[in-house]
N, C-alpha and C. Protein backbone atom coordinates (compact mmCIF):
# COMPACT_ATOMS: atom_id res chain seq x y z
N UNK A 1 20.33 10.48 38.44
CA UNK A 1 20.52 10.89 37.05
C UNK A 1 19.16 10.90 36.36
N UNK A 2 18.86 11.78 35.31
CA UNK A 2 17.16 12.36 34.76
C UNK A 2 17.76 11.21 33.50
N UNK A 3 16.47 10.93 33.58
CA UNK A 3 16.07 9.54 32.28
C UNK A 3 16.06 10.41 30.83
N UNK A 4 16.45 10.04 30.03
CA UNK A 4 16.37 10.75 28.83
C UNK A 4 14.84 10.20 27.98
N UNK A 5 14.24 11.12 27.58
CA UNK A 5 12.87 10.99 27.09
C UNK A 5 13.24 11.17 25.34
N UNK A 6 12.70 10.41 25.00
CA UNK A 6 12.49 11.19 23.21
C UNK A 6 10.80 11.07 23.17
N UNK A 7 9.90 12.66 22.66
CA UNK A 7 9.35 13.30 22.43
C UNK A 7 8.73 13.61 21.34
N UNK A 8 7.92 13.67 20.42
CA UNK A 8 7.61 14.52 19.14
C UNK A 8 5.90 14.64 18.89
N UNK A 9 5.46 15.91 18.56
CA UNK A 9 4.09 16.02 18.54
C UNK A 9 3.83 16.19 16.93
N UNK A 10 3.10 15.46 16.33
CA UNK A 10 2.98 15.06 14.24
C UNK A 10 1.96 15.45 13.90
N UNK A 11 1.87 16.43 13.30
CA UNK A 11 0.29 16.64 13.35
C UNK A 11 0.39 16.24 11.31
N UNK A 12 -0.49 15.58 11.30
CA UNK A 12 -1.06 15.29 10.35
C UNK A 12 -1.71 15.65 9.21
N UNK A 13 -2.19 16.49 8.30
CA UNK A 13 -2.81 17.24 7.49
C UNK A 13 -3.71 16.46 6.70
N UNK A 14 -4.91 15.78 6.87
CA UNK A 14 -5.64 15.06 6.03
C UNK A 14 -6.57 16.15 5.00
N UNK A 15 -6.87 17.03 5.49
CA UNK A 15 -7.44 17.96 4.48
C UNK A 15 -9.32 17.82 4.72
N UNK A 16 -9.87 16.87 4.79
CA UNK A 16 -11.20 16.65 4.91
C UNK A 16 -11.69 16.54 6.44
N UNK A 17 -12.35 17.06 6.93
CA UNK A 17 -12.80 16.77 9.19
C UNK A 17 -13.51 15.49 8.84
N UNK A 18 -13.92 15.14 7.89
CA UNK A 18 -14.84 13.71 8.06
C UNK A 18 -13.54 12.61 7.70
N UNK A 19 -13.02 12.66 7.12
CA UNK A 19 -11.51 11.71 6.78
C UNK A 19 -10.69 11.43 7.80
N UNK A 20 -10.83 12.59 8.17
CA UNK A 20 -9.45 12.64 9.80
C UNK A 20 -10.14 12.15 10.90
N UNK A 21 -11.78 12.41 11.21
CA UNK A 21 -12.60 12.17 11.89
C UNK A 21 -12.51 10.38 12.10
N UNK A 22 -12.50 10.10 10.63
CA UNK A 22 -12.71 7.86 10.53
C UNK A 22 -11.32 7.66 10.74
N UNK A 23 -10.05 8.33 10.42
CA UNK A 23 -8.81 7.74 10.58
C UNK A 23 -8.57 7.96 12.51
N UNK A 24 -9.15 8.94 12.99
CA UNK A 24 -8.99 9.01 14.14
C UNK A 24 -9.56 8.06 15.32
N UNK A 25 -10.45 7.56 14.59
CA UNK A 25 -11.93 6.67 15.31
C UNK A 25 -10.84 5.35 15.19
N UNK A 26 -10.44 4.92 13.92
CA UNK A 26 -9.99 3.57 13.68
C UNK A 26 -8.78 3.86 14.28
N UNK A 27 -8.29 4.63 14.80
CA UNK A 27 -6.67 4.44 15.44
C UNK A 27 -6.83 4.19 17.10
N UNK A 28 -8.23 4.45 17.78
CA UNK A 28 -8.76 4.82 18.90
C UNK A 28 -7.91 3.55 20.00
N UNK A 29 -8.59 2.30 19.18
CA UNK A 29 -8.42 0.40 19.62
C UNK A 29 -6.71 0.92 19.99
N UNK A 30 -5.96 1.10 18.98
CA UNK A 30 -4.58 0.83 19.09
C UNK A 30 -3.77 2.05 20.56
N UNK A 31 -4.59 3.05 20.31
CA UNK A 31 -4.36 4.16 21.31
C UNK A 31 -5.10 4.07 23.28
N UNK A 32 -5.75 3.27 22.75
CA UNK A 32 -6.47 2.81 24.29
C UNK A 32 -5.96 1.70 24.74
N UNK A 33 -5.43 0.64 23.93
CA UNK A 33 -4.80 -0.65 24.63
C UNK A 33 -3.48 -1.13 23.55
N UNK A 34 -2.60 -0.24 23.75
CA UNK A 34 -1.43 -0.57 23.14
C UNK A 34 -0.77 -1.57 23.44
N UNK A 35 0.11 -2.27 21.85
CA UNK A 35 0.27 -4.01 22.43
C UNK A 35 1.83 -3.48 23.63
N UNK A 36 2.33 -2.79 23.27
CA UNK A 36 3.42 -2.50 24.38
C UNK A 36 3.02 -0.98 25.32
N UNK A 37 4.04 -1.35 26.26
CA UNK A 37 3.50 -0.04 27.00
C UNK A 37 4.90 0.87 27.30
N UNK A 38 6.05 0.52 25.85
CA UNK A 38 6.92 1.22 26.32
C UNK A 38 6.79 2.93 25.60
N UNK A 39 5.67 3.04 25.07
CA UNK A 39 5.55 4.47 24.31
C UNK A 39 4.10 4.69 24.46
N UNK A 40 3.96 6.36 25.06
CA UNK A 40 2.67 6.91 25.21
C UNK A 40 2.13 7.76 23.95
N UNK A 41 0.61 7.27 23.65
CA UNK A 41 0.58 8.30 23.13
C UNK A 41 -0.76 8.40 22.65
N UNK A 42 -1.17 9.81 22.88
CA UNK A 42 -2.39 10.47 22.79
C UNK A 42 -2.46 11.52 21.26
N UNK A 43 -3.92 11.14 20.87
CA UNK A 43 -4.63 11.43 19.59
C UNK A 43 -5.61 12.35 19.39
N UNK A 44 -5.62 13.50 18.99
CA UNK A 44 -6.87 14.46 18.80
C UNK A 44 -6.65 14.73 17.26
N UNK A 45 -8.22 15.45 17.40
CA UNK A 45 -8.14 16.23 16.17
C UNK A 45 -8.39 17.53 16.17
N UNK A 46 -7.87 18.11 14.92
CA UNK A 46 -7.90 19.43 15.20
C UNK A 46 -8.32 19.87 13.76
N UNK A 47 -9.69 20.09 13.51
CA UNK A 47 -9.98 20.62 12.00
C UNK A 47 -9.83 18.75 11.24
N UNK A 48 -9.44 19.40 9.94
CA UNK A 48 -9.12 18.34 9.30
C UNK A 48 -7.47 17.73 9.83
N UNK A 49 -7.02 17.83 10.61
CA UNK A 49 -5.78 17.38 10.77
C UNK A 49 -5.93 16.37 12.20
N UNK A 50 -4.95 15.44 12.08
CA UNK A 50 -4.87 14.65 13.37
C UNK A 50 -3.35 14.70 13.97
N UNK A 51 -3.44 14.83 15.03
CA UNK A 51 -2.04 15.48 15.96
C UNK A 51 -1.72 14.38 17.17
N UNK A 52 -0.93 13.72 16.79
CA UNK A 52 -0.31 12.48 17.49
C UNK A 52 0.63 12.97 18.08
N UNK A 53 0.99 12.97 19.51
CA UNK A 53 1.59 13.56 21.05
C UNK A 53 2.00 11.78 21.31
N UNK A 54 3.31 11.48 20.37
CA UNK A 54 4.17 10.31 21.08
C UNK A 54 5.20 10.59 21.87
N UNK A 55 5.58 9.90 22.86
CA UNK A 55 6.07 10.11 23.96
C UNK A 55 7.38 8.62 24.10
N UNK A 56 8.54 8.41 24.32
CA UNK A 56 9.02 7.29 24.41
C UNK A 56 10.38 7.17 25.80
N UNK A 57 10.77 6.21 26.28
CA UNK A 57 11.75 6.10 26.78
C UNK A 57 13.67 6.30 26.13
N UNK A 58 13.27 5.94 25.12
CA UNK A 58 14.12 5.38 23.95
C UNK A 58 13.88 5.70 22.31
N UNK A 59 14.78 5.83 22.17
CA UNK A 59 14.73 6.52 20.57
C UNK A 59 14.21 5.17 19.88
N UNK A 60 15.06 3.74 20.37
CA UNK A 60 14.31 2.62 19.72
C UNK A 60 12.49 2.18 19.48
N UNK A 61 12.76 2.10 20.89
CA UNK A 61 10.90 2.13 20.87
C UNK A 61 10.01 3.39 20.02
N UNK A 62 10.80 4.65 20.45
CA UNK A 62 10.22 5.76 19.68
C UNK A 62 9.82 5.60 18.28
N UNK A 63 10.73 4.92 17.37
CA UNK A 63 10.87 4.59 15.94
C UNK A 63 9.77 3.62 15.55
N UNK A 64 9.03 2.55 16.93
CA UNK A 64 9.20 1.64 16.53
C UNK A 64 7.34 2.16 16.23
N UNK A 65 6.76 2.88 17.65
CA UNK A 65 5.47 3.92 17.95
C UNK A 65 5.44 4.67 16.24
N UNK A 66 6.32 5.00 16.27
CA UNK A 66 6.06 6.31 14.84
C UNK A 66 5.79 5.45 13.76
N UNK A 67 6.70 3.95 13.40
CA UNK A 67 6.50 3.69 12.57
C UNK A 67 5.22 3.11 12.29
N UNK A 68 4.82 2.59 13.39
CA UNK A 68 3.27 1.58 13.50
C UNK A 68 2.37 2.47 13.20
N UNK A 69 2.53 4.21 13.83
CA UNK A 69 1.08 4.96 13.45
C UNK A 69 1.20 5.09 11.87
N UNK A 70 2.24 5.64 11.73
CA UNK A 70 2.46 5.73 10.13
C UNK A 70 1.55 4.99 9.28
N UNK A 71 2.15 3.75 9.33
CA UNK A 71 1.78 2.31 8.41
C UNK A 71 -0.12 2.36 8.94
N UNK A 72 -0.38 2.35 9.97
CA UNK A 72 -1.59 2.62 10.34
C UNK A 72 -2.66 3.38 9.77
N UNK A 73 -1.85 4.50 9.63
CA UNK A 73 -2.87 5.70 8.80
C UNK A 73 -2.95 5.29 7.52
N UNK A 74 -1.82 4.75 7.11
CA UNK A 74 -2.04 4.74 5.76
C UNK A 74 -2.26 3.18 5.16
N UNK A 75 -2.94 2.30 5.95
CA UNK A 75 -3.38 1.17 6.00
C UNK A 75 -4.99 1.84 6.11
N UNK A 76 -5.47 2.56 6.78
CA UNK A 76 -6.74 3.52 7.06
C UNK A 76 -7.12 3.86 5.74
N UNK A 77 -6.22 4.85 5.44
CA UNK A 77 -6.52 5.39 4.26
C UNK A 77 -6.38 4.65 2.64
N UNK A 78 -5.77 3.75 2.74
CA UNK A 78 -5.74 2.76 1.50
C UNK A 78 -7.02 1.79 1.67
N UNK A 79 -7.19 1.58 2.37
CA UNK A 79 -8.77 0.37 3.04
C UNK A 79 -9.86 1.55 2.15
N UNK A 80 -10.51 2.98 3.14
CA UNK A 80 -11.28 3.69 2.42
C UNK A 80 -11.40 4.30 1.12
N UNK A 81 -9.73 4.19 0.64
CA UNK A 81 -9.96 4.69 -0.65
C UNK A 81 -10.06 3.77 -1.72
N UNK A 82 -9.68 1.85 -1.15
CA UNK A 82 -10.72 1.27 -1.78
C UNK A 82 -12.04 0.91 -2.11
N UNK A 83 -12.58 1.40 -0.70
CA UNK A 83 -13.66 1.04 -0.73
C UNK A 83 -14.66 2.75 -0.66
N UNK A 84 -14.03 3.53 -1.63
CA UNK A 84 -14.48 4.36 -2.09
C UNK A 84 -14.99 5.79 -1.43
N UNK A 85 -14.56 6.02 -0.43
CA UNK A 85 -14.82 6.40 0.63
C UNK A 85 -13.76 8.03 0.75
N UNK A 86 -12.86 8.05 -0.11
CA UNK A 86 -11.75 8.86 0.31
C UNK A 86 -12.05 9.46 -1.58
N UNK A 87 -12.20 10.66 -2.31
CA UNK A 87 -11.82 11.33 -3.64
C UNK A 87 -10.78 12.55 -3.29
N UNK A 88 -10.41 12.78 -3.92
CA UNK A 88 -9.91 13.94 -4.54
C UNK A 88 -10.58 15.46 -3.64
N UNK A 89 -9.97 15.68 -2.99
CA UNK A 89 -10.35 17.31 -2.33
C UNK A 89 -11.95 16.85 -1.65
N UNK A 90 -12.09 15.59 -0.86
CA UNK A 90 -12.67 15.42 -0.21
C UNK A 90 -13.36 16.58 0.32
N UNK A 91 -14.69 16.51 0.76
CA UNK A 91 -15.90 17.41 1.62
C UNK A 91 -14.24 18.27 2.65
């Protein structure tokens, strides 16, 4: 019997290549040595956008991958836009 996979490729829209460029760099750690190994998943960029290719066994784990990048990016992006780093229609 074929294993059921859940799938989804997110591409991201940050708007700035230097923004997407530091959110992509700081996600690198979590994408090279993930604390579990029940969800794959590979990170590029494309322009200003970043395109996350998660991969899971299980819809559970799937949820669990999506939710961590989520909170991630936008743990990224709240850090630089305190520390001044992120305006309005960015470069």
């Amino acid at each position: 019997m074929r294993r059921l996979r859940v799938r989804s490729v997110l591409r991201v829209d940050i708007g700035a290549e230097r923004l997407a460029k530091d959110i992509y760099k700081a996600l690198q750690p979590e994408v090279l040595s993930p604390p579990t190994h029940r969800s794959n998943v590979a990170l590029r960029l494309e322009g200003g956008a970043l395109v996350i290719d998660l991969e899971s066994p299980d819809l559970s784990s799937f949820r669990a991958a999506f939710n961590s990048y989520s909170r991630l990016i936008y743990a990224v992006l709240s850090t630089l836009q305190l520390l001044g780093a992120v305006r309005n229609n960015s470069e």
